[in-house]
C-alpha atoms as a PDB file:
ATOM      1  CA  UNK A   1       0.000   0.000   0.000  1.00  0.00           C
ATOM      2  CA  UNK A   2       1.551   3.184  -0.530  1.00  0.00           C
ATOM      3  CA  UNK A   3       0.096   6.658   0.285  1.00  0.00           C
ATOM      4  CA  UNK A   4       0.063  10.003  -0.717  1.00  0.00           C
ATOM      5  CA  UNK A   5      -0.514  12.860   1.071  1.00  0.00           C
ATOM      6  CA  UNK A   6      -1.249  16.209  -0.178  1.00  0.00           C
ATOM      7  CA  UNK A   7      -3.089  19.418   0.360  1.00  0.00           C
ATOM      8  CA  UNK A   8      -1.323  21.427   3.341  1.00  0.00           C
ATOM      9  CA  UNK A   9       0.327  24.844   3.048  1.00  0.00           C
ATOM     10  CA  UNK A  10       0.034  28.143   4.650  1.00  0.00           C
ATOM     11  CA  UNK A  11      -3.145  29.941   6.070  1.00  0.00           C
ATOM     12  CA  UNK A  12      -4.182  32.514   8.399  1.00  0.00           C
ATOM     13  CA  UNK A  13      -5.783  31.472  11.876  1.00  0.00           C
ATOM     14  CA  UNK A  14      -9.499  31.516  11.393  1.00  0.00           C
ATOM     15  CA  UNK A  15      -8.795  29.504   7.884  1.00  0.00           C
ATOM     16  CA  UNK A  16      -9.485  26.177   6.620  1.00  0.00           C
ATOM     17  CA  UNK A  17      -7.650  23.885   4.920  1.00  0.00           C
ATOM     18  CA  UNK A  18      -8.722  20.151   3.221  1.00  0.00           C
ATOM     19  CA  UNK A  19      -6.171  17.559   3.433  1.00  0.00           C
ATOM     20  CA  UNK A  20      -5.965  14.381   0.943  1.00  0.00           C
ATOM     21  CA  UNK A  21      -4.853  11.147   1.390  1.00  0.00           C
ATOM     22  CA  UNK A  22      -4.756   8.636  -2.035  1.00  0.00           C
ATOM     23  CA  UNK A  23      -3.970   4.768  -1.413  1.00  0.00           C
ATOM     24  CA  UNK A  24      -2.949   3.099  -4.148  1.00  0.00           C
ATOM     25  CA  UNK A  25      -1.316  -0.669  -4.410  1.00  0.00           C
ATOM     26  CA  UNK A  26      -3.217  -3.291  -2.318  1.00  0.00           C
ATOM     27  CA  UNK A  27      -6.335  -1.134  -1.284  1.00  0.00           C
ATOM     28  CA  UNK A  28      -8.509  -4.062  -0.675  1.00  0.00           C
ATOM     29  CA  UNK A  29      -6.785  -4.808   2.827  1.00  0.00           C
ATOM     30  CA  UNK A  30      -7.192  -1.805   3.740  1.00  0.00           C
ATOM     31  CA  UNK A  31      -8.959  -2.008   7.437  1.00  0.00           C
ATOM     32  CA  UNK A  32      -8.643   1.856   8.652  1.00  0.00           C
ATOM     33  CA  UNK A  33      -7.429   4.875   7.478  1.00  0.00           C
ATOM     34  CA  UNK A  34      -5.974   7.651  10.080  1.00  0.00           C
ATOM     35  CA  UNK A  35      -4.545  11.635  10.192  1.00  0.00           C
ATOM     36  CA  UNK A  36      -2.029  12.151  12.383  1.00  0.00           C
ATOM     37  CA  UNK A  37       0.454  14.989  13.231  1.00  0.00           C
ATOM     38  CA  UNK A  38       3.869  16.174  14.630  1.00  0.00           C
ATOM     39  CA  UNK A  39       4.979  19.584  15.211  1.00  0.00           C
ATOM     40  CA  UNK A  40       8.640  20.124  15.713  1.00  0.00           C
ATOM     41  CA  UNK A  41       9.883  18.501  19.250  1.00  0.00           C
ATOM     42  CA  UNK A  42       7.290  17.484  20.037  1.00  0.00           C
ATOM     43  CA  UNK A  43       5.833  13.537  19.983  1.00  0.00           C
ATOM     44  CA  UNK A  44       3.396  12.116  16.608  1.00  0.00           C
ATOM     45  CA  UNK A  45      -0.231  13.067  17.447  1.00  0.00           C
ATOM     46  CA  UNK A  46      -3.299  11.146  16.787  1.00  0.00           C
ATOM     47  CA  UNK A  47      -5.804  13.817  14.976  1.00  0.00           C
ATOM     48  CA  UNK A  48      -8.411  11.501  13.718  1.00  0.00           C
ATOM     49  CA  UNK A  49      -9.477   7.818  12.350  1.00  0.00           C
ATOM     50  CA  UNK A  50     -11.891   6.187   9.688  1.00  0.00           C
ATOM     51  CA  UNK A  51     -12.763   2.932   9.488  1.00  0.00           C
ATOM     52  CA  UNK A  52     -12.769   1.975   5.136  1.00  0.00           C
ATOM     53  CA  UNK A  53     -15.761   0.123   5.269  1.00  0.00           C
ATOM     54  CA  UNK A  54     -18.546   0.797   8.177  1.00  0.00           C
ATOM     55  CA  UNK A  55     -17.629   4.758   8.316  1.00  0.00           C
ATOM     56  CA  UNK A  56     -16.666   4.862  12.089  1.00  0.00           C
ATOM     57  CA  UNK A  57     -14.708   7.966  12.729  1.00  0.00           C
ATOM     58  CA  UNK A  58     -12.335   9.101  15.504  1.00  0.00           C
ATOM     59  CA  UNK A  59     -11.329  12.599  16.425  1.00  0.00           C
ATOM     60  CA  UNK A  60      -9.195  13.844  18.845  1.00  0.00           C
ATOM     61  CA  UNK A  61     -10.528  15.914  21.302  1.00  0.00           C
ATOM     62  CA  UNK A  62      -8.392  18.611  20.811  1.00  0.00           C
ATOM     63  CA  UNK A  63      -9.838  18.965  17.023  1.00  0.00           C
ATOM     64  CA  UNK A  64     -13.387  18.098  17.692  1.00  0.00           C
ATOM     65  CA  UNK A  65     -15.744  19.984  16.422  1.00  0.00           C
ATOM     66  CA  UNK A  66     -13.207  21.955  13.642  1.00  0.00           C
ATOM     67  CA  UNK A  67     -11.750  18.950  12.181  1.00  0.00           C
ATOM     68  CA  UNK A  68     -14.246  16.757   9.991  1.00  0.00           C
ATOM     69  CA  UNK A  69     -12.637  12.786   8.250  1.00  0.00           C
ATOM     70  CA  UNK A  70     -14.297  11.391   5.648  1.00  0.00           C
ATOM     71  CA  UNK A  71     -13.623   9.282   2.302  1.00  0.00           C
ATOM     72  CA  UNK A  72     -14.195   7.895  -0.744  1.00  0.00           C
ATOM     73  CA  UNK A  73     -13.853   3.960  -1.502  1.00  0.00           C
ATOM     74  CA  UNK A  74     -14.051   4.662  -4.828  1.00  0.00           C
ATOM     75  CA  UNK A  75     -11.100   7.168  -5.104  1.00  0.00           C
ATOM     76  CA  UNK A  76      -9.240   5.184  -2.396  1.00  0.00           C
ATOM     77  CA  UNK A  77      -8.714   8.915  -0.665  1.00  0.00           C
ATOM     78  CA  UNK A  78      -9.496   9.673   2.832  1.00  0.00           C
ATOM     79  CA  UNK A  79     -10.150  13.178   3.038  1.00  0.00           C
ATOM     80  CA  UNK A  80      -9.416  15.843   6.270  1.00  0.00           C
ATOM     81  CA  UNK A  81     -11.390  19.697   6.128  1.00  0.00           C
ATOM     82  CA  UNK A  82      -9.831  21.153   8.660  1.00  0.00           C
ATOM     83  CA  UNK A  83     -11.364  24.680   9.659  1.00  0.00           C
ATOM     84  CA  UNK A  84     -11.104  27.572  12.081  1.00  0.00           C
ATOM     85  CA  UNK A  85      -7.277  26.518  12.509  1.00  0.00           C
ATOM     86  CA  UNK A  86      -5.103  27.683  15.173  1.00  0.00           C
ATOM     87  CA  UNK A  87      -1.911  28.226  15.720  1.00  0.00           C
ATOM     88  CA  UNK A  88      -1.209  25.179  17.759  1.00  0.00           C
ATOM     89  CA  UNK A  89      -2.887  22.990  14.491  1.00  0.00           C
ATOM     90  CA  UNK A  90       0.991  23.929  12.711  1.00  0.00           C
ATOM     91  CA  UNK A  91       2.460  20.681  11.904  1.00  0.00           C
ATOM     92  CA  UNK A  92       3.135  17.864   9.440  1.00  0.00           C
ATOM     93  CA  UNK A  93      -0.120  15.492   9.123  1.00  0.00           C
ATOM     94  CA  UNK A  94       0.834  12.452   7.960  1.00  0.00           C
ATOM     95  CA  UNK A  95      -1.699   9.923   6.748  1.00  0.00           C
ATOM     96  CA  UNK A  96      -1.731   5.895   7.930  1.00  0.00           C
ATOM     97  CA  UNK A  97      -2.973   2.732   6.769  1.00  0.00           C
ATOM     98  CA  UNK A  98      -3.921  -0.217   8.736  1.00  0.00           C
ATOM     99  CA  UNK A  99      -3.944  -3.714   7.163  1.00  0.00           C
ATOM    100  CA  UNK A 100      -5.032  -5.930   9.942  1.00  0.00           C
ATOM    101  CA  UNK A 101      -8.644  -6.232  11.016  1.00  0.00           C
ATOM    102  CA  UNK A 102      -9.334  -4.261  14.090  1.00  0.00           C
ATOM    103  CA  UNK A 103     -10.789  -6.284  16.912  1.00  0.00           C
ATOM    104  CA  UNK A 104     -14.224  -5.701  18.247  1.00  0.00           C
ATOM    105  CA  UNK A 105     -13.383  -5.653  21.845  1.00  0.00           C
ATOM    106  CA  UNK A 106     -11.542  -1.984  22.208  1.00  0.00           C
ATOM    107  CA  UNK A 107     -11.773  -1.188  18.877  1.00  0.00           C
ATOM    108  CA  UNK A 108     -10.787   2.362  19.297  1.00  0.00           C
ATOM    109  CA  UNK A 109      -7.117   1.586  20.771  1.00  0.00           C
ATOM    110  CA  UNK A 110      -6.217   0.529  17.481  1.00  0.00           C
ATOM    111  CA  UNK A 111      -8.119   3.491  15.642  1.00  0.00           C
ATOM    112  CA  UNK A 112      -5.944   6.213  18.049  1.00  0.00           C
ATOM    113  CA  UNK A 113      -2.750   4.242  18.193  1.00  0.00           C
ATOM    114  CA  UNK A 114       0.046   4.965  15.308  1.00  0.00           C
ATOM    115  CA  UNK A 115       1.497   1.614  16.209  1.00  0.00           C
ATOM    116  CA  UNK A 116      -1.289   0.011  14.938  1.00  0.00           C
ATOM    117  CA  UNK A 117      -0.363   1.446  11.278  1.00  0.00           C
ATOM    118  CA  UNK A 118       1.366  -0.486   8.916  1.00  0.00           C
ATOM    119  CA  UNK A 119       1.554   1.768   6.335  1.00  0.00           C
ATOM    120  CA  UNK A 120       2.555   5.582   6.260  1.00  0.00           C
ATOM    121  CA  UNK A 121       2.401   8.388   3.466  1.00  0.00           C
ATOM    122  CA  UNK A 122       5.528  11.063   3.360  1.00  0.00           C
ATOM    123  CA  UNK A 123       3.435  13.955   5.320  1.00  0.00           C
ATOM    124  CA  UNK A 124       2.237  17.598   3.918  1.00  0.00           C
ATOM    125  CA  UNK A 125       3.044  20.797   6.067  1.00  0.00           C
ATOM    126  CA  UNK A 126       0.360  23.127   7.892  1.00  0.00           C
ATOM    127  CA  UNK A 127       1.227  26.029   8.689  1.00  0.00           C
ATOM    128  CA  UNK A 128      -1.002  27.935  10.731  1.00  0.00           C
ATOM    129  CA  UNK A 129      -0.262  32.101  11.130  1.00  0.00           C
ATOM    130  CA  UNK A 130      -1.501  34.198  14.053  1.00  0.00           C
END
């Protein structure tokens, strides 16, 4: 599976943004799709999850409500809008693949964990001004 990630750049605070992810290879084992992020020194962040079949989605609490996952099976892309972005939202968001079926029991460990990823795309920059 290999993945591409595009769509970041440079906005103003108060802006949006919408981020693209595009599988290509073996797409069919696909399991979950997931955005995370990681701003300079500091640790990779989970920002949110999709499953690629039932359409269960994750976000992290500290994007809730501006950040909205989604996708398209038939485009193999996973899409992020990201709106009213702050400051703190500057970072690389990388997108993730997961190729193993995700357990019932817990399900959402493997959703927020980048661990559970087998596959990774090569990250687009945000950068957020005040």
């Amino acid at each position: 599976v290999q993945l591409q990630a595009s769509g970041g750049g440079l906005v103003q605070a108060g802006g949006s943004l919408r981020l693209s992810c595009a599988a290509s290879g073996r797409t069919f084992s696909i399991y979950a799709m997931g955005w995370f992020r990681q701003a300079p020194g500091k640790e990779r962040e989970f920002v949110s999850a999709i499953s690629w079949s039932g359409g269960s989605t994750f976000v992290a609490s500290s994007v809730k409500g501006r950040f909205t996952i989604s996708r398209d099976n038939a485009k193999n892309t996973v899409y992020l809008q990201m709106n009213s972005l702050k400051p703190e939202d500057t970072a690389v968001y990388l997108c993730a693949a997961r190729t193993k079926p995700i357990p019932v029991l817990s399900s959402s460990t493997y959703y927020y964990t980048a661990g559970q990823y087998d596959y990774w795309g090569q990250g687009t920059l945000v950068t957020v001004s005040s």
